[in-house]
C-alpha atoms as a PDB file:
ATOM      1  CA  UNK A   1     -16.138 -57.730  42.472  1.00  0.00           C
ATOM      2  CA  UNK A   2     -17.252 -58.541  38.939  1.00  0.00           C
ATOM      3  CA  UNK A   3     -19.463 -54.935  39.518  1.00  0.00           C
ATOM      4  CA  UNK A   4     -16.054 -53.027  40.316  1.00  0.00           C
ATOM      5  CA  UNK A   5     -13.911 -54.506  37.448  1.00  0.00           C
ATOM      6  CA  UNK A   6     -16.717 -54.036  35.258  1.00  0.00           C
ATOM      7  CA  UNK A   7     -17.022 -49.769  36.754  1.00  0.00           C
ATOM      8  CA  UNK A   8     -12.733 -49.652  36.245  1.00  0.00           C
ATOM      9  CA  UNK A   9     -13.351 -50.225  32.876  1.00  0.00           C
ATOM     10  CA  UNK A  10     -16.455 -47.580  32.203  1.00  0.00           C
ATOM     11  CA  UNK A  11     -14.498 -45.189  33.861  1.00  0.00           C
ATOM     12  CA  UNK A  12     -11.409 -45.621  31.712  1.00  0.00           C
ATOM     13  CA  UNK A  13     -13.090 -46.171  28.672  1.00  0.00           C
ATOM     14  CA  UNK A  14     -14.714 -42.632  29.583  1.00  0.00           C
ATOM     15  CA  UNK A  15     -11.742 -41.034  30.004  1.00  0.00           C
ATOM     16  CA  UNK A  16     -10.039 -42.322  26.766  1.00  0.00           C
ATOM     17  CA  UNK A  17     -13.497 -40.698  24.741  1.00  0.00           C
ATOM     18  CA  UNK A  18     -12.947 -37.774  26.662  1.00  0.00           C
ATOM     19  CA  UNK A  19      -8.899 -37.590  25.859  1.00  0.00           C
ATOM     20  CA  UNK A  20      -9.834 -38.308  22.266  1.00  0.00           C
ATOM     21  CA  UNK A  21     -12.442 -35.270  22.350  1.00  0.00           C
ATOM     22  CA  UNK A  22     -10.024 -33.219  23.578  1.00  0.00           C
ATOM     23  CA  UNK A  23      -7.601 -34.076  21.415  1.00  0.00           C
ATOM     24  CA  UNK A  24     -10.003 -33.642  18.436  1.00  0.00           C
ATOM     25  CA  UNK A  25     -10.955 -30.020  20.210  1.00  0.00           C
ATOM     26  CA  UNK A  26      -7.049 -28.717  20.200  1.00  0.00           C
ATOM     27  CA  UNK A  27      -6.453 -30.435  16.555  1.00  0.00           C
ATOM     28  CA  UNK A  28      -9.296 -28.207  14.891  1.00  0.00           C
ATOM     29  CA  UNK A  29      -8.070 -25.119  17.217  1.00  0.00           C
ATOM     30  CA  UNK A  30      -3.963 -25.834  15.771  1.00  0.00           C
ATOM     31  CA  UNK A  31      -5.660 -25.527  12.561  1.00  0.00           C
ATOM     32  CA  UNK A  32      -7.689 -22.425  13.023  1.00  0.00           C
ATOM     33  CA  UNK A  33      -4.542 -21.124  14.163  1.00  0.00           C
ATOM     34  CA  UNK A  34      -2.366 -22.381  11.342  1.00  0.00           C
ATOM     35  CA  UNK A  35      -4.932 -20.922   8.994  1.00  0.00           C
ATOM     36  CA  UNK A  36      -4.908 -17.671  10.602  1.00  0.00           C
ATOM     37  CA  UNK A  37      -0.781 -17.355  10.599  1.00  0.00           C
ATOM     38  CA  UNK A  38      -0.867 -18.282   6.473  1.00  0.00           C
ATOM     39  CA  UNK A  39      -3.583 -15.493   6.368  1.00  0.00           C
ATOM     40  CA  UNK A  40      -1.443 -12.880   8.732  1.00  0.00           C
ATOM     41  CA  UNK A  41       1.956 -13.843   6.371  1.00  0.00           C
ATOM     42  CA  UNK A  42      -0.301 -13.340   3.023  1.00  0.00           C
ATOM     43  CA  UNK A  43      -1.539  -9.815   4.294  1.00  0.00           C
ATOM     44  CA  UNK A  44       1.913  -9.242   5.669  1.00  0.00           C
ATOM     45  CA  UNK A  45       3.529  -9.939   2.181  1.00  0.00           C
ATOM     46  CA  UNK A  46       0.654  -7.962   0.444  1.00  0.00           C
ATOM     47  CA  UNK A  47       1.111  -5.137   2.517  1.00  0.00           C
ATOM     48  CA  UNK A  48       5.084  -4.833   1.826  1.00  0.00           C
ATOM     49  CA  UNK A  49       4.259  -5.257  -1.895  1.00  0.00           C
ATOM     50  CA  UNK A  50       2.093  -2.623  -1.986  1.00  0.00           C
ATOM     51  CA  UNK A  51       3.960  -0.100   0.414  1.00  0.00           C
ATOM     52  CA  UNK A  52       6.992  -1.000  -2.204  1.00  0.00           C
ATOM     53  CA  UNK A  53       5.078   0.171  -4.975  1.00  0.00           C
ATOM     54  CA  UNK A  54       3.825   3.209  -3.285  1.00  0.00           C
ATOM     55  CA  UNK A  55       7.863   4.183  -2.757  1.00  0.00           C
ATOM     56  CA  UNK A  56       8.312   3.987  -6.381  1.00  0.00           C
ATOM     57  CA  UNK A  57       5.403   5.651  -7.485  1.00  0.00           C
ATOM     58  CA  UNK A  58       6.201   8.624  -5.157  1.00  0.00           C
ATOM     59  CA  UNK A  59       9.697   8.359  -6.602  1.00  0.00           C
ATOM     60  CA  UNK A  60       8.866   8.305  -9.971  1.00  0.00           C
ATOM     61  CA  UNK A  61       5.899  11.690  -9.284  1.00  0.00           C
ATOM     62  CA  UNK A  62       8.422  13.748  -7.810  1.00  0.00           C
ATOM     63  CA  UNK A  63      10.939  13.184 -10.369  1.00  0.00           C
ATOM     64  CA  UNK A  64       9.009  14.029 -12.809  1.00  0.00           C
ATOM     65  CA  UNK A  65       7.665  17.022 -10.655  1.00  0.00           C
ATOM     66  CA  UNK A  66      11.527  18.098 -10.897  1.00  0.00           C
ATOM     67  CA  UNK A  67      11.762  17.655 -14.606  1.00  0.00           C
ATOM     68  CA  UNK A  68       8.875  19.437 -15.583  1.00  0.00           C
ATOM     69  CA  UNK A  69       9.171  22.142 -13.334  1.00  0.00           C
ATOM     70  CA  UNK A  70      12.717  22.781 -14.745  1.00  0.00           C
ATOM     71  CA  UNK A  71      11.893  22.453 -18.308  1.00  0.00           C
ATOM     72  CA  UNK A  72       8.982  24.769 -18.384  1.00  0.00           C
ATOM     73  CA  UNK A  73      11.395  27.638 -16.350  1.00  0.00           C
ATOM     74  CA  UNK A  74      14.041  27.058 -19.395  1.00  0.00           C
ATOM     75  CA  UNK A  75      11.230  27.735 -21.748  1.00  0.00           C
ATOM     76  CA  UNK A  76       9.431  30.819 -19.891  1.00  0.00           C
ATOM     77  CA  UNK A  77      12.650  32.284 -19.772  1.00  0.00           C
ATOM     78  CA  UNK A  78      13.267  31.715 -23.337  1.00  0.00           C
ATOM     79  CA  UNK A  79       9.895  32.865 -24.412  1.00  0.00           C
ATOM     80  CA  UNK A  80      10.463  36.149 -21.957  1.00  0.00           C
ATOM     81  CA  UNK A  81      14.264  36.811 -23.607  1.00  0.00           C
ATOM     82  CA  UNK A  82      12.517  36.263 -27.231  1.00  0.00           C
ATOM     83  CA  UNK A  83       9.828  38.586 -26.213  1.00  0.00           C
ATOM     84  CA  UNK A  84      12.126  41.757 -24.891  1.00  0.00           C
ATOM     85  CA  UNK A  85      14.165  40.926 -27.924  1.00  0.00           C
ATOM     86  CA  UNK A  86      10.979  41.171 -30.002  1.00  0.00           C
ATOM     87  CA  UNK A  87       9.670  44.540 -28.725  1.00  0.00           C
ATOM     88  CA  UNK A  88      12.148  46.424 -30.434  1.00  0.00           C
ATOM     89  CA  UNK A  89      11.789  45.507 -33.859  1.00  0.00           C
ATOM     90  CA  UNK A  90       8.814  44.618 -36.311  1.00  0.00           C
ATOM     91  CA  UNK A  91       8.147  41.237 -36.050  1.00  0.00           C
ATOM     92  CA  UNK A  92       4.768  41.406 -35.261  1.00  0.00           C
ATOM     93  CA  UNK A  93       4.348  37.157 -36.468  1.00  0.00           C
ATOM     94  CA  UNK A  94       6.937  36.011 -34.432  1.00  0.00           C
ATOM     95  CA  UNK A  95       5.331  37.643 -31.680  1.00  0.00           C
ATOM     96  CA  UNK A  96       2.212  36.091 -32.456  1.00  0.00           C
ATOM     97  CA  UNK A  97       3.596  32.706 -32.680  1.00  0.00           C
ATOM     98  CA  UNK A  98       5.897  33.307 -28.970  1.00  0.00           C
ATOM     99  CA  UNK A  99       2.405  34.114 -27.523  1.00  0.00           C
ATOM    100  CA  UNK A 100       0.700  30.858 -28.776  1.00  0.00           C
ATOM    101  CA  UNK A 101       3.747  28.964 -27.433  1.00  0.00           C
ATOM    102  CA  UNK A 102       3.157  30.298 -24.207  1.00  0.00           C
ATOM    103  CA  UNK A 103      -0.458  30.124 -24.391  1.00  0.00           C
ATOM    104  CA  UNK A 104       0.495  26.430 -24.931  1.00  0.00           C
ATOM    105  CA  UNK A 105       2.830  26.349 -22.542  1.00  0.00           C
ATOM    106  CA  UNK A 106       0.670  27.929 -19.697  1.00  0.00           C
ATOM    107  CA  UNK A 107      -2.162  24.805 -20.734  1.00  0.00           C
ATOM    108  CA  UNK A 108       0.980  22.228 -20.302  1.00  0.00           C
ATOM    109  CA  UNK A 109       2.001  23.165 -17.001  1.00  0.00           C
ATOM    110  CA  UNK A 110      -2.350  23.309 -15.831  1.00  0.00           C
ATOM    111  CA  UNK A 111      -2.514  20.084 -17.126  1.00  0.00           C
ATOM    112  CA  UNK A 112       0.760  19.084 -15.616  1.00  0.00           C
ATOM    113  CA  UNK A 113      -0.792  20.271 -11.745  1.00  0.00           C
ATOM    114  CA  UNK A 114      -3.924  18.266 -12.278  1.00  0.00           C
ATOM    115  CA  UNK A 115      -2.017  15.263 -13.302  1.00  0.00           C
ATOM    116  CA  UNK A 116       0.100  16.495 -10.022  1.00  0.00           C
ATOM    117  CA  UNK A 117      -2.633  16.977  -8.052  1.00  0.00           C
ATOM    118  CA  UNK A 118      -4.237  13.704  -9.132  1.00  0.00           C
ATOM    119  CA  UNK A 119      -0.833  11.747  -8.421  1.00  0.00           C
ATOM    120  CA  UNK A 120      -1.198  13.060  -5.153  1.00  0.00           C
ATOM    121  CA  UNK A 121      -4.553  11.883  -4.538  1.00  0.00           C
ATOM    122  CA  UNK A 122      -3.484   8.357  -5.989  1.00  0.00           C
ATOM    123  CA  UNK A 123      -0.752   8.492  -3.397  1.00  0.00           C
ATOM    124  CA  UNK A 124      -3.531   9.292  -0.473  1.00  0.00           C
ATOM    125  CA  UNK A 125      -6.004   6.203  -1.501  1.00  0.00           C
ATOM    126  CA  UNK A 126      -2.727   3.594  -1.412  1.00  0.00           C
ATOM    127  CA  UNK A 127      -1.226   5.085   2.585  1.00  0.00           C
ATOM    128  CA  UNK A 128      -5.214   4.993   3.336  1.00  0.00           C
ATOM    129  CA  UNK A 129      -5.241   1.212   1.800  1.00  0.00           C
ATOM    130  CA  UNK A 130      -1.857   0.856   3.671  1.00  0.00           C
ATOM    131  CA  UNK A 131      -2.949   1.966   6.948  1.00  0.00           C
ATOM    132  CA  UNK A 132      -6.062  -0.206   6.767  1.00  0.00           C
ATOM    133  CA  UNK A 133      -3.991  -3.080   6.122  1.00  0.00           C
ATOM    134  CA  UNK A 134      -1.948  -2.451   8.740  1.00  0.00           C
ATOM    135  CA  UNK A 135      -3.929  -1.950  11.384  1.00  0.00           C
ATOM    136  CA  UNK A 136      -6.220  -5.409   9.772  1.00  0.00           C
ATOM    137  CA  UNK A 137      -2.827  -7.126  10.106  1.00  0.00           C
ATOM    138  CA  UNK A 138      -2.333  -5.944  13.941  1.00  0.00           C
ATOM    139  CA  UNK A 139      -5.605  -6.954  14.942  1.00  0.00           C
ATOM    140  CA  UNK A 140      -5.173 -10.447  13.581  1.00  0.00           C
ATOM    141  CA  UNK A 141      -1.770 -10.759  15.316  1.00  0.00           C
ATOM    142  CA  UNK A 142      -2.759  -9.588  18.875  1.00  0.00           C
ATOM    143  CA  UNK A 143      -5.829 -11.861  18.254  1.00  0.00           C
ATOM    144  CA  UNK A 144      -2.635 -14.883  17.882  1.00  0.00           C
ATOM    145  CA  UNK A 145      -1.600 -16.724  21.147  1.00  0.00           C
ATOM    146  CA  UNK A 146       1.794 -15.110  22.530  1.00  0.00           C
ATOM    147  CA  UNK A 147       3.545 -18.091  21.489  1.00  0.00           C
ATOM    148  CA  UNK A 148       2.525 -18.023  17.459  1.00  0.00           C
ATOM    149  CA  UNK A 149       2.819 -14.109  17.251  1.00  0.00           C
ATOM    150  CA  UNK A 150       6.636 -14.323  18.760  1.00  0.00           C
ATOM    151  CA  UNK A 151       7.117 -17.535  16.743  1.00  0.00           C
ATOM    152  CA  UNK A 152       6.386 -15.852  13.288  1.00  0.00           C
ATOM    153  CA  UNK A 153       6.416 -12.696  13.496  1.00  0.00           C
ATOM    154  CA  UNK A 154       8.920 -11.224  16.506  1.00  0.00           C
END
């Protein structure tokens, strides 16, 4: 009988190591998981940031697009009136000078479309950055348990 007791208590000092094992076991995997969530809400809150300040950059390019674009039509058309004006009389210096400020217009607006063109490029490296986060961000949540993922983030 003492053989029995003494087997009871084995086995249920077994099974309290084993329930503490466990235990351990789903404690380090709630904090693998709770690490992973902070990680998923940092890249979520970078990612909004960042497709924030893409908006206003794009905002801010075309805008400026529009300005420019106006502004150098006022002036070609005033350098054109001057001109026809010009061709009728002698005023061979003034004609001279209308020519540089076109000249120096025509170099403004080339430098303007490379800025343009380099805006645009700008604008293509932060949606390729944005995409990349996104899908980065979609692969860690469908990596989440069901529960988390509708927890934080549904």
């Amino acid at each position: 009988m003492a053989d029995e007791k003494s087997l009871e208590l084995k086995s249920l000092i077994r099974r309290f190591t084993d329930s503490t094992e466990a235990l351990d076991g789903l404690n380090e995997r709630m904090k693998s998981l709770s690490a992973t969530a902070e990680t998923l809400t940092r890249t979520n809150t970078g990612v909004s940031e960042m497709s924030e300040q893409m908006r206003k950059f794009v905002e801010e390019t075309s805008r400026l697009v529009i300005l420019l674009s106006g502004a150098i039509e006022h002036v070609q058309g005033a350098v054109e009136k001057s001109v026809n004006l010009l061709d009728g009389g002698d005023l061979s210096d003034v004609k001279k000078s209308l020519a540089q400020i076109q000249a120096l217009l025509e170099r403004q607006e080339a430098k303007t479309q490379v800025e343009l063109e380099q805006a645009k490029v700008e604008v293509a490296n932060l949606s390729a950055q944005l995409v990349a986060l996104q899908a980065n961000t979609a692969i860690k949540l469908g990596n989440l348990p069901a529960k988390i993922r509708r927890k934080y983030w549904d």
